[in-house]
Structures are given as structure tokens and as C-alpha cells.
N, C-alpha and C. Protein backbone atom coordinates (compact mmCIF):
# COMPACT_ATOMS: atom_id res chain seq x y z
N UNK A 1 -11.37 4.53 -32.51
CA UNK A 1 -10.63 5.42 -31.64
C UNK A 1 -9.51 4.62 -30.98
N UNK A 2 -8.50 5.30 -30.84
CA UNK A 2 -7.26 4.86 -30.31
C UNK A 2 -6.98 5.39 -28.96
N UNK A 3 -5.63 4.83 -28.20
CA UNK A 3 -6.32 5.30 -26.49
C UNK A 3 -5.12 6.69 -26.63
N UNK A 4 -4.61 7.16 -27.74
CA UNK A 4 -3.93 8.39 -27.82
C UNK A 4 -5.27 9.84 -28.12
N UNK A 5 -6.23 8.82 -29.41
CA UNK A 5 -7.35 9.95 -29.32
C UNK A 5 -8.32 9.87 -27.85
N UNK A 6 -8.32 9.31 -27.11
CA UNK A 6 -8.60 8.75 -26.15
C UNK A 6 -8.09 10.22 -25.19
N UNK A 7 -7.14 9.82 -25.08
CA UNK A 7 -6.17 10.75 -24.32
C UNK A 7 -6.46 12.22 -24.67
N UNK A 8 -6.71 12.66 -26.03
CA UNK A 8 -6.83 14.08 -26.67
C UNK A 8 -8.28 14.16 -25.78
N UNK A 9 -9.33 13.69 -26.35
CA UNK A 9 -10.94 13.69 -25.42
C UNK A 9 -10.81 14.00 -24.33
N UNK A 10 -10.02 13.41 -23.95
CA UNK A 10 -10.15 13.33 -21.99
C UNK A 10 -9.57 14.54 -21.44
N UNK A 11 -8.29 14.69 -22.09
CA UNK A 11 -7.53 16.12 -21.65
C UNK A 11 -8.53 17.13 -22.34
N UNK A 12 -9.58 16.98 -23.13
CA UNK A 12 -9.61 18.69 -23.85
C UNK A 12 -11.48 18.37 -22.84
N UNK A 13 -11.97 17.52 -22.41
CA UNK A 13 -12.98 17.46 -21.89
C UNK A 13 -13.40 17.89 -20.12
N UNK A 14 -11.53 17.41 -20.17
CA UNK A 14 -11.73 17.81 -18.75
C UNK A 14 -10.96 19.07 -18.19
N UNK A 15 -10.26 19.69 -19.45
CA UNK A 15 -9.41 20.94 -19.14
C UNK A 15 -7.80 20.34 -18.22
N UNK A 16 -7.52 19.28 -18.41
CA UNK A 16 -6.16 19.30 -17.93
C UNK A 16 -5.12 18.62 -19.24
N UNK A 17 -3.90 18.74 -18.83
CA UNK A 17 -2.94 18.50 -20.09
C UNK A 17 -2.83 16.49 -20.30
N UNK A 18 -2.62 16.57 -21.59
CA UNK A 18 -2.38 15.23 -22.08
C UNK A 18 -1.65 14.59 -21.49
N UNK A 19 -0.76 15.24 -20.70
CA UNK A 19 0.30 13.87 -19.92
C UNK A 19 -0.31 13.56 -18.82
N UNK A 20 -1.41 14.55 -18.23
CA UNK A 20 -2.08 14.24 -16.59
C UNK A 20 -3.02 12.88 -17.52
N UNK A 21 -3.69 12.96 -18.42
CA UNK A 21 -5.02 12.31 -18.75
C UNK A 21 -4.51 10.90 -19.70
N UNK A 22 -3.50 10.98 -20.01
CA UNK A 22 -2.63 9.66 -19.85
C UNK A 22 -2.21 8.61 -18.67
N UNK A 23 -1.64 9.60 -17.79
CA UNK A 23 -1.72 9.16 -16.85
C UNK A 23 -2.73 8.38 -16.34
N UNK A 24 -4.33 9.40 -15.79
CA UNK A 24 -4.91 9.31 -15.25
C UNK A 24 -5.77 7.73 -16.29
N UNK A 25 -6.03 7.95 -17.47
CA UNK A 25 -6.40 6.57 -18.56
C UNK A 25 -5.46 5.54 -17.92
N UNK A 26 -3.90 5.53 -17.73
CA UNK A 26 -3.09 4.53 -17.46
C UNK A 26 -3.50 3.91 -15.97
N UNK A 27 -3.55 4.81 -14.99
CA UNK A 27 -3.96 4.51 -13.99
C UNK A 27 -5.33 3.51 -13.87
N UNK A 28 -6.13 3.81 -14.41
CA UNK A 28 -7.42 3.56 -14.30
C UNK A 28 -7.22 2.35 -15.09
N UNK A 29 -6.59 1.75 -16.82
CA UNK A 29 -6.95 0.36 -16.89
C UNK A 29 -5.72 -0.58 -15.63
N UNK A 30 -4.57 -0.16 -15.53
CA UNK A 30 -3.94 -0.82 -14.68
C UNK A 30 -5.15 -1.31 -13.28
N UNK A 31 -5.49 -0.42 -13.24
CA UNK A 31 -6.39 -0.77 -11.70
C UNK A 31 -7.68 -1.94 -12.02
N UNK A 32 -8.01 -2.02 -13.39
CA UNK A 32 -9.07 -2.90 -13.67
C UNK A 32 -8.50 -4.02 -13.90
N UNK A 33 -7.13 -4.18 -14.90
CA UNK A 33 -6.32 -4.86 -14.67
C UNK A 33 -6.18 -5.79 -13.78
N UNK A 34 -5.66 -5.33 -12.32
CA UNK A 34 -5.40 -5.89 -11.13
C UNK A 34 -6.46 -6.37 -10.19
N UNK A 35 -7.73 -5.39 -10.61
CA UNK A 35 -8.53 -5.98 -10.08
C UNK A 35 -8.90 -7.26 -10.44
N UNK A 36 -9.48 -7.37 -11.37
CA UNK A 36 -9.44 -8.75 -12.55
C UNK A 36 -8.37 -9.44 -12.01
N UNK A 37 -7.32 -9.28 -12.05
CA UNK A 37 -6.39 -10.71 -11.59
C UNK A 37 -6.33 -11.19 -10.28
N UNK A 38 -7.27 -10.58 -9.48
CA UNK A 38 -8.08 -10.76 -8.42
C UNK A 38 -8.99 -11.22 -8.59
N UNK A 39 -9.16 -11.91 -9.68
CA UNK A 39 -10.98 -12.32 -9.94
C UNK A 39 -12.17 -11.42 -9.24
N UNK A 40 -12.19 -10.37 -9.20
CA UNK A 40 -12.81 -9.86 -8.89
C UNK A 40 -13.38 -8.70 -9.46
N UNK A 41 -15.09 -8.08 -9.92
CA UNK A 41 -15.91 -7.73 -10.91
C UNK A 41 -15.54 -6.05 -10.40
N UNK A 42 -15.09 -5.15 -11.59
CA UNK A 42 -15.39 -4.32 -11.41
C UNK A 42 -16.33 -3.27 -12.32
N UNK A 43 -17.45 -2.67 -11.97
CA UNK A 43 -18.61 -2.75 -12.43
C UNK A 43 -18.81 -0.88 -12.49
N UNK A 44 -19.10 -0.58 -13.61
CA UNK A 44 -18.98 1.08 -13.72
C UNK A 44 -20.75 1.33 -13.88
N UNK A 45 -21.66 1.82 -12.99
CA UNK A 45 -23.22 1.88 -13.14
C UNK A 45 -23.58 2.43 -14.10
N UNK A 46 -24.38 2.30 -15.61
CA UNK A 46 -24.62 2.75 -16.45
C UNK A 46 -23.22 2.78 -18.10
N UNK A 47 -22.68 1.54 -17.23
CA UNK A 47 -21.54 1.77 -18.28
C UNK A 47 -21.48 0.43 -19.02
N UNK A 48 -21.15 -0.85 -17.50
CA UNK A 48 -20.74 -2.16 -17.50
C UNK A 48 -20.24 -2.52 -16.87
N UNK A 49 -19.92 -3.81 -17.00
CA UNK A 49 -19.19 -4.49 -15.66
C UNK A 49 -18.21 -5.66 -16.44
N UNK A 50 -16.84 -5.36 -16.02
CA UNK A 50 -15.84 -6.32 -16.23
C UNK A 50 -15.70 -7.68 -15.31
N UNK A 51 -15.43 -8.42 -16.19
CA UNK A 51 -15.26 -9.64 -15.10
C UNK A 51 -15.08 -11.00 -15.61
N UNK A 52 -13.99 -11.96 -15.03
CA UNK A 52 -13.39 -12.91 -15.50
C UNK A 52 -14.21 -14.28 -15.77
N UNK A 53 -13.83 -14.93 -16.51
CA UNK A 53 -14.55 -16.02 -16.83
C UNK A 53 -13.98 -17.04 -16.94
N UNK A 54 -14.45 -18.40 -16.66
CA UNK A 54 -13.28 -19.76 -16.79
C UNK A 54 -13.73 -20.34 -18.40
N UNK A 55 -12.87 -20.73 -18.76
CA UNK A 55 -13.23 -21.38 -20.24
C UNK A 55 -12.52 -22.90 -19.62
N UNK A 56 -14.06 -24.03 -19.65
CA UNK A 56 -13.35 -25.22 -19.75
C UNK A 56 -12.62 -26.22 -20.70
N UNK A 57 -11.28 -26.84 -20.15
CA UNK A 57 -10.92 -27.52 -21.35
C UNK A 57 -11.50 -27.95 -22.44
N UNK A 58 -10.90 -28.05 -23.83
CA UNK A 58 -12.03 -28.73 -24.55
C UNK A 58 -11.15 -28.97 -25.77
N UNK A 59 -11.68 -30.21 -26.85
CA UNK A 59 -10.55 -30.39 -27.58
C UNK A 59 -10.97 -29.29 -29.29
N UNK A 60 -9.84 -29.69 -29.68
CA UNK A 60 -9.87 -28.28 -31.01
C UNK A 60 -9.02 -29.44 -32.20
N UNK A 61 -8.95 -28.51 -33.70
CA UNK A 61 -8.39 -29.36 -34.40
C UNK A 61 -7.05 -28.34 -34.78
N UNK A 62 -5.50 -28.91 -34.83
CA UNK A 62 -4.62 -28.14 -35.36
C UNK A 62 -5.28 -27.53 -36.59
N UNK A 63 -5.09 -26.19 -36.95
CA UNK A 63 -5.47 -26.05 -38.58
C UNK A 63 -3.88 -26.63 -40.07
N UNK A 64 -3.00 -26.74 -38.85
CA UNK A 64 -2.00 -27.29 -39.78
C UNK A 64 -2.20 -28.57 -40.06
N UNK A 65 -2.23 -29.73 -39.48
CA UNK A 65 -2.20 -30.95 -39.52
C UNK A 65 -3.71 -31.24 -39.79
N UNK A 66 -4.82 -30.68 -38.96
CA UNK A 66 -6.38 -31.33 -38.54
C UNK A 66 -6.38 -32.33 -37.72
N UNK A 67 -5.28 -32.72 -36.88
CA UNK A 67 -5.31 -33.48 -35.58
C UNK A 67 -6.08 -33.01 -34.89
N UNK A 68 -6.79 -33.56 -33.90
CA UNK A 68 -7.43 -33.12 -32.92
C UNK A 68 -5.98 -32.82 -31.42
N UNK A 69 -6.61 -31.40 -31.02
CA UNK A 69 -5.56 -30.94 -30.07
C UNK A 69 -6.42 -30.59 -28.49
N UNK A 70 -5.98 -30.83 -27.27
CA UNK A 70 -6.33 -30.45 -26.33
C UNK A 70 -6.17 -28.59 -26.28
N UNK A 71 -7.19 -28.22 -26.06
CA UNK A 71 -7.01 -26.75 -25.59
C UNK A 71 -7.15 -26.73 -24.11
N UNK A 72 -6.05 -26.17 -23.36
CA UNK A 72 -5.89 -25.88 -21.86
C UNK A 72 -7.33 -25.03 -21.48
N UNK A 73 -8.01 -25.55 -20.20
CA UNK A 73 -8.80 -24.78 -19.24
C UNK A 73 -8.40 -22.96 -19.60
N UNK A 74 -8.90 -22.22 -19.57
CA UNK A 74 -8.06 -20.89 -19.42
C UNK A 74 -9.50 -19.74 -18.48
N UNK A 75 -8.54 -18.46 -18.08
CA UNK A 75 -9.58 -17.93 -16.98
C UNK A 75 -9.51 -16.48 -18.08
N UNK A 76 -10.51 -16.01 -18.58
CA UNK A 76 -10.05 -14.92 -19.68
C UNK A 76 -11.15 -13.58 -19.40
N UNK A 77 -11.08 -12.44 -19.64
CA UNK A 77 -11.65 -11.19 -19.42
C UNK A 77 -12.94 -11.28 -20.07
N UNK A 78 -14.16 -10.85 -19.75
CA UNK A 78 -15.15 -10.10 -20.44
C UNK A 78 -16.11 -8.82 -19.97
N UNK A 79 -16.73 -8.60 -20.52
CA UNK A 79 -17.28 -7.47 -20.55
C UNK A 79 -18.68 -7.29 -20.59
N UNK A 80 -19.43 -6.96 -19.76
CA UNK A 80 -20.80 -7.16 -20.33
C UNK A 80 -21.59 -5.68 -19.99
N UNK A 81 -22.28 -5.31 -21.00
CA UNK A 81 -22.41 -3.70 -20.96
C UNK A 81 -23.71 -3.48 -20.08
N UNK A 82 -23.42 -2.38 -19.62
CA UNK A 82 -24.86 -2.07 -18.79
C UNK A 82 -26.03 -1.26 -19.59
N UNK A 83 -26.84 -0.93 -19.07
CA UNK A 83 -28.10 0.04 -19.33
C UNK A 83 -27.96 0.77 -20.41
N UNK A 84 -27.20 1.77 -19.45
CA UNK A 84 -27.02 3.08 -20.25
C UNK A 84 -25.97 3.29 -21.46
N UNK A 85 -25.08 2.40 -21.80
CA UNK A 85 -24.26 1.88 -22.89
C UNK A 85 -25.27 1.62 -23.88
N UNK A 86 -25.60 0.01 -23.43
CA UNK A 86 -26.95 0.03 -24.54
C UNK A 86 -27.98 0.75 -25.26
N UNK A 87 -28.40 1.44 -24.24
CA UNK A 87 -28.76 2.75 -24.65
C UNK A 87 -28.23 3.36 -25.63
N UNK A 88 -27.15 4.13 -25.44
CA UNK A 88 -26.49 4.76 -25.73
C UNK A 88 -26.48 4.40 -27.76
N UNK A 89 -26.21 3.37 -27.87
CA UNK A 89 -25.64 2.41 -29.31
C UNK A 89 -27.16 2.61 -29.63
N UNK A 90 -28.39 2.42 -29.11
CA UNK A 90 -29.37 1.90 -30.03
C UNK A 90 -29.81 3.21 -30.88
């Protein structure tokens, strides 16, 4: 699924038009977005919970050359599903 069929679901599920439920999809990852660049977890009950993670430096090999290369520290997104998600898949 794409976040345009995304958009069709949401508008025909919730009875309002595709440009409100675009919106309202746009709104909503921007806000997780920002939250996150706040380091800070935002957590949907029965869904999951987003939230940043540090990856420490560590070295790697170019695949061009096979030098060994430093990879920078980095702070990167994850996701870890709740309950009722899991559920949901099994």
C-alpha cells in the first residue's frame, strides 16, 4: 500500500474527501516527525511506539576498494510494534 491508497482508505472510511484525509495523514506523520527530532517516544496503545535510537560509531569496509572505513555515530528512527499489531499479523 501506498500513502495515496492510504489516503483513498481513510477518506472512504471516515466519510470525508481525499484532500481533508491527506491532509489530516500529512499532518499526523509531520507531527511524529517532529516529535522524534525531539527525541522523544511517541507511542499509539495497541498499535506501537516510535522512537529514536543512537547507533554507535563503528568501522565498515568500502565495498569499492574493501578498505576499512569509519562509519559516523548516527541517531536513526525505529519502530517497535505493540500488542494489538502483533496480533493483528499472526
Amino acid at each position: 500500500m501506498n500513502k495515496t491508497e492510504l489516503i483513498d482508505i481513510i477518506a472512504e472510511r471516515t466519510g470525508v474527501s481525499k484532500t481533508t484525509a491527506g491532509k489530516v495523514l500529512d499532518a499526523a506523520t509531520a507531527t511524529v516527525m517532529n516529535t522524534l527530532r525531539k527525541e522523544e517516544n511517541v507511542t499509539l496503545i495497541g498499535f506501537g511506539t516510535f522512537y529514536v535510537s543512537e547507533r554507535a560509531e563503528r568501522m565498515g569496509r568500502s565495498p569499492r576498494t574493501g578498505k576499512p572505513i569509519k562509519i559516523a555515530a548516527a541517531k536513526i528512527p525505529k519502530f517497535r510494534a505493540g500488542k494489538g499489531l502483533k496480533e493483528a499479523v499472526q
